[in-house]
Protein backbone atom coordinates (compact mmCIF):
# COMPACT_ATOMS: atom_id res chain seq x y z
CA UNK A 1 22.61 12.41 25.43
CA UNK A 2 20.06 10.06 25.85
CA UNK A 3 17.16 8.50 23.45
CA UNK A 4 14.73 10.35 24.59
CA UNK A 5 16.48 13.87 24.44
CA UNK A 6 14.44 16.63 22.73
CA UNK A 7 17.33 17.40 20.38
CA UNK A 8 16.24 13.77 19.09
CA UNK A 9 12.50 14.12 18.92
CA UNK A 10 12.73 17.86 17.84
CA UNK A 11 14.39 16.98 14.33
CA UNK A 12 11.51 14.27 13.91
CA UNK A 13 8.75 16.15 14.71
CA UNK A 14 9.90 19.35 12.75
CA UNK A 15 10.28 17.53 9.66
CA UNK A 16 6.77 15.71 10.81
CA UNK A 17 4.75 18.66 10.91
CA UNK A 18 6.29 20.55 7.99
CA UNK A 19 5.25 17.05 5.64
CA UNK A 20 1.75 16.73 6.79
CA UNK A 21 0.45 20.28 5.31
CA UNK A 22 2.29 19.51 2.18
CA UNK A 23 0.91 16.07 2.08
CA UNK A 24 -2.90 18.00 2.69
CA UNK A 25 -2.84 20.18 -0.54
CA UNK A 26 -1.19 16.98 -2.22
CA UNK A 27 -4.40 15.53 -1.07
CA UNK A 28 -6.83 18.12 -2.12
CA UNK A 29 -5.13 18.62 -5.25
CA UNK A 30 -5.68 14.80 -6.09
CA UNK A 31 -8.78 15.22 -5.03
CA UNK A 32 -9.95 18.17 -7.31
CA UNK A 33 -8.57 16.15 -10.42
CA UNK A 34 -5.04 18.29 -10.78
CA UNK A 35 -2.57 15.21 -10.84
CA UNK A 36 0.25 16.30 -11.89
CA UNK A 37 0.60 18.79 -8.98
CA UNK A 38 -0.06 16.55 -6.33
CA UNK A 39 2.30 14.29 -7.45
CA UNK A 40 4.83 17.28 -7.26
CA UNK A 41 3.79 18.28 -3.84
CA UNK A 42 3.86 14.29 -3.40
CA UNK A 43 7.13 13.85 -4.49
CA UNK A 44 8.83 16.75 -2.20
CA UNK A 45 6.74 15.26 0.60
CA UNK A 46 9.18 12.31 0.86
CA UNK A 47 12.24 14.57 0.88
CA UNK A 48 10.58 15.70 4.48
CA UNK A 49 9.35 12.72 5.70
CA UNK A 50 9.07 9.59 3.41
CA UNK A 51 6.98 7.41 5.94
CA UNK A 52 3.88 9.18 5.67
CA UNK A 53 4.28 10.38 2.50
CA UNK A 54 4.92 6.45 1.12
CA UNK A 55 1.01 5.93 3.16
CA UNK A 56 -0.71 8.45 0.80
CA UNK A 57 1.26 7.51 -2.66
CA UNK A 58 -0.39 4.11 -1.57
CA UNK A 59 -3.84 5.77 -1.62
CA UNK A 60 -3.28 7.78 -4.37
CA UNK A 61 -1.66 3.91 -6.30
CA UNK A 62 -4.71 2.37 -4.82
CA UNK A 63 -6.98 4.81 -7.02
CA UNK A 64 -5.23 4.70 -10.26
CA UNK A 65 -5.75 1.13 -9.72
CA UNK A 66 -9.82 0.74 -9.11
CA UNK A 67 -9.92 3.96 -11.61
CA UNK A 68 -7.19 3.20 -14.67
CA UNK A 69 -9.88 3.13 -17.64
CA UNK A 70 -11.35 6.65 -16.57
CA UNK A 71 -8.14 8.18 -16.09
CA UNK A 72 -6.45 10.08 -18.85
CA UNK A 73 -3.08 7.95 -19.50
CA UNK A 74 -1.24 11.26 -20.14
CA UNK A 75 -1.96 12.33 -16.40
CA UNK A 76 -0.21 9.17 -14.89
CA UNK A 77 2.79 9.07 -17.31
CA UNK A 78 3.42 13.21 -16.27
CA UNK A 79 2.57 12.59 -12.79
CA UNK A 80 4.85 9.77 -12.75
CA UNK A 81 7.69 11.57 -14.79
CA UNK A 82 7.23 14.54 -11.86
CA UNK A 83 8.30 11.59 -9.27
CA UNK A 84 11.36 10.25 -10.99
CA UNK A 85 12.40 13.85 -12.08
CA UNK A 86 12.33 14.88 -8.20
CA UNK A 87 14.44 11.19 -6.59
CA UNK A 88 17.38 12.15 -8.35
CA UNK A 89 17.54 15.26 -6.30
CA UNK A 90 16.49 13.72 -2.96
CA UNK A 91 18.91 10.76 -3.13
CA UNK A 92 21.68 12.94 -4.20
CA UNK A 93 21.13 15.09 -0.97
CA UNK A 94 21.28 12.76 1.31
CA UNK A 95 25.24 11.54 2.15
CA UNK A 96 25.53 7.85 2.26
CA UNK A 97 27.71 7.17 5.84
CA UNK A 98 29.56 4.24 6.78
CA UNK A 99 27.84 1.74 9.07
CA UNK A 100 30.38 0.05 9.85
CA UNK A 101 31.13 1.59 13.34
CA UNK A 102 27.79 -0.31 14.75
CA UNK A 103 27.18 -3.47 14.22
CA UNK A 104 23.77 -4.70 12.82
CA UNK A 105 22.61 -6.31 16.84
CA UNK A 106 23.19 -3.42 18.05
CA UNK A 107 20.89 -1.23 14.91
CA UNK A 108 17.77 -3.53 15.66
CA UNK A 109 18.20 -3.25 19.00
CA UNK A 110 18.51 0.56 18.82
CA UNK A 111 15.47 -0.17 16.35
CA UNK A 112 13.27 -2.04 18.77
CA UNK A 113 14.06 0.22 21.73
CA UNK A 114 12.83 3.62 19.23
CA UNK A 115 10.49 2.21 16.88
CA UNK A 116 9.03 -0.80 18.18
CA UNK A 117 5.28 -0.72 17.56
CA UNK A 118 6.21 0.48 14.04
CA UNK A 119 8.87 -2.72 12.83
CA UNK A 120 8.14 -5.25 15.79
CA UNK A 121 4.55 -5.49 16.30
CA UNK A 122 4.63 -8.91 17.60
């Protein structure tokens, strides 16, 4: 098996493609005013793929920011609740596994060889 095998890319992708719809509703949602369900669809977004659902909870943090006095305080508490109600679930689903059988050279270079416009730009 090599790095660039399809069995590789196929897992990311899937889980990829099947975020980014979720992560539109979430959106649109937000968008028409209903909160507290787009920080549900928000929050199961991350269980699929947590690096482009961590871009939009920045957008939708940005908001609450420039907007927190016209905001009802009952929709951020709820839609924040929904967020820590659904981690317990996503941590608890995903097994913790040892490390120890590669060292930590040998992860950034696996790092820099997959990812490296991502975590090295320079």
């Amino acid at each position: 098996m090599v790095l660039g095998n399809f069995d590789i890319l196929g897992k990311i992708v899937f889980s990829f493609f099947t975020a980014i719809p979720v992560l539109l509703f979430s959106v649109a949602l937000f968008l028409r005013g209903k909160y507290l369900l787009s920080f549900i669809l928000l929050a199961l977004s991350f269980y699929l793929h947590a690096t482009v659902s961590f871009f939009v909870s920045l957008l939708y943090a940005f908001y609450f920011i420039l907007n927190y006095k016209e905001i009802n305080k009952r929709l951020i508490l709820s839609s924040l609740l929904s967020v820590v109600l659904i981690i317990p679930v996503v941590i608890s689903s995903i097994s913790a596994k040892s490390l120890s059988a590669i060292s930590l050279n040998e992860w950034i270079h696996l790092l820099k060889l997959r990812t490296e416009g991502h975590f090295f730009p320079l």
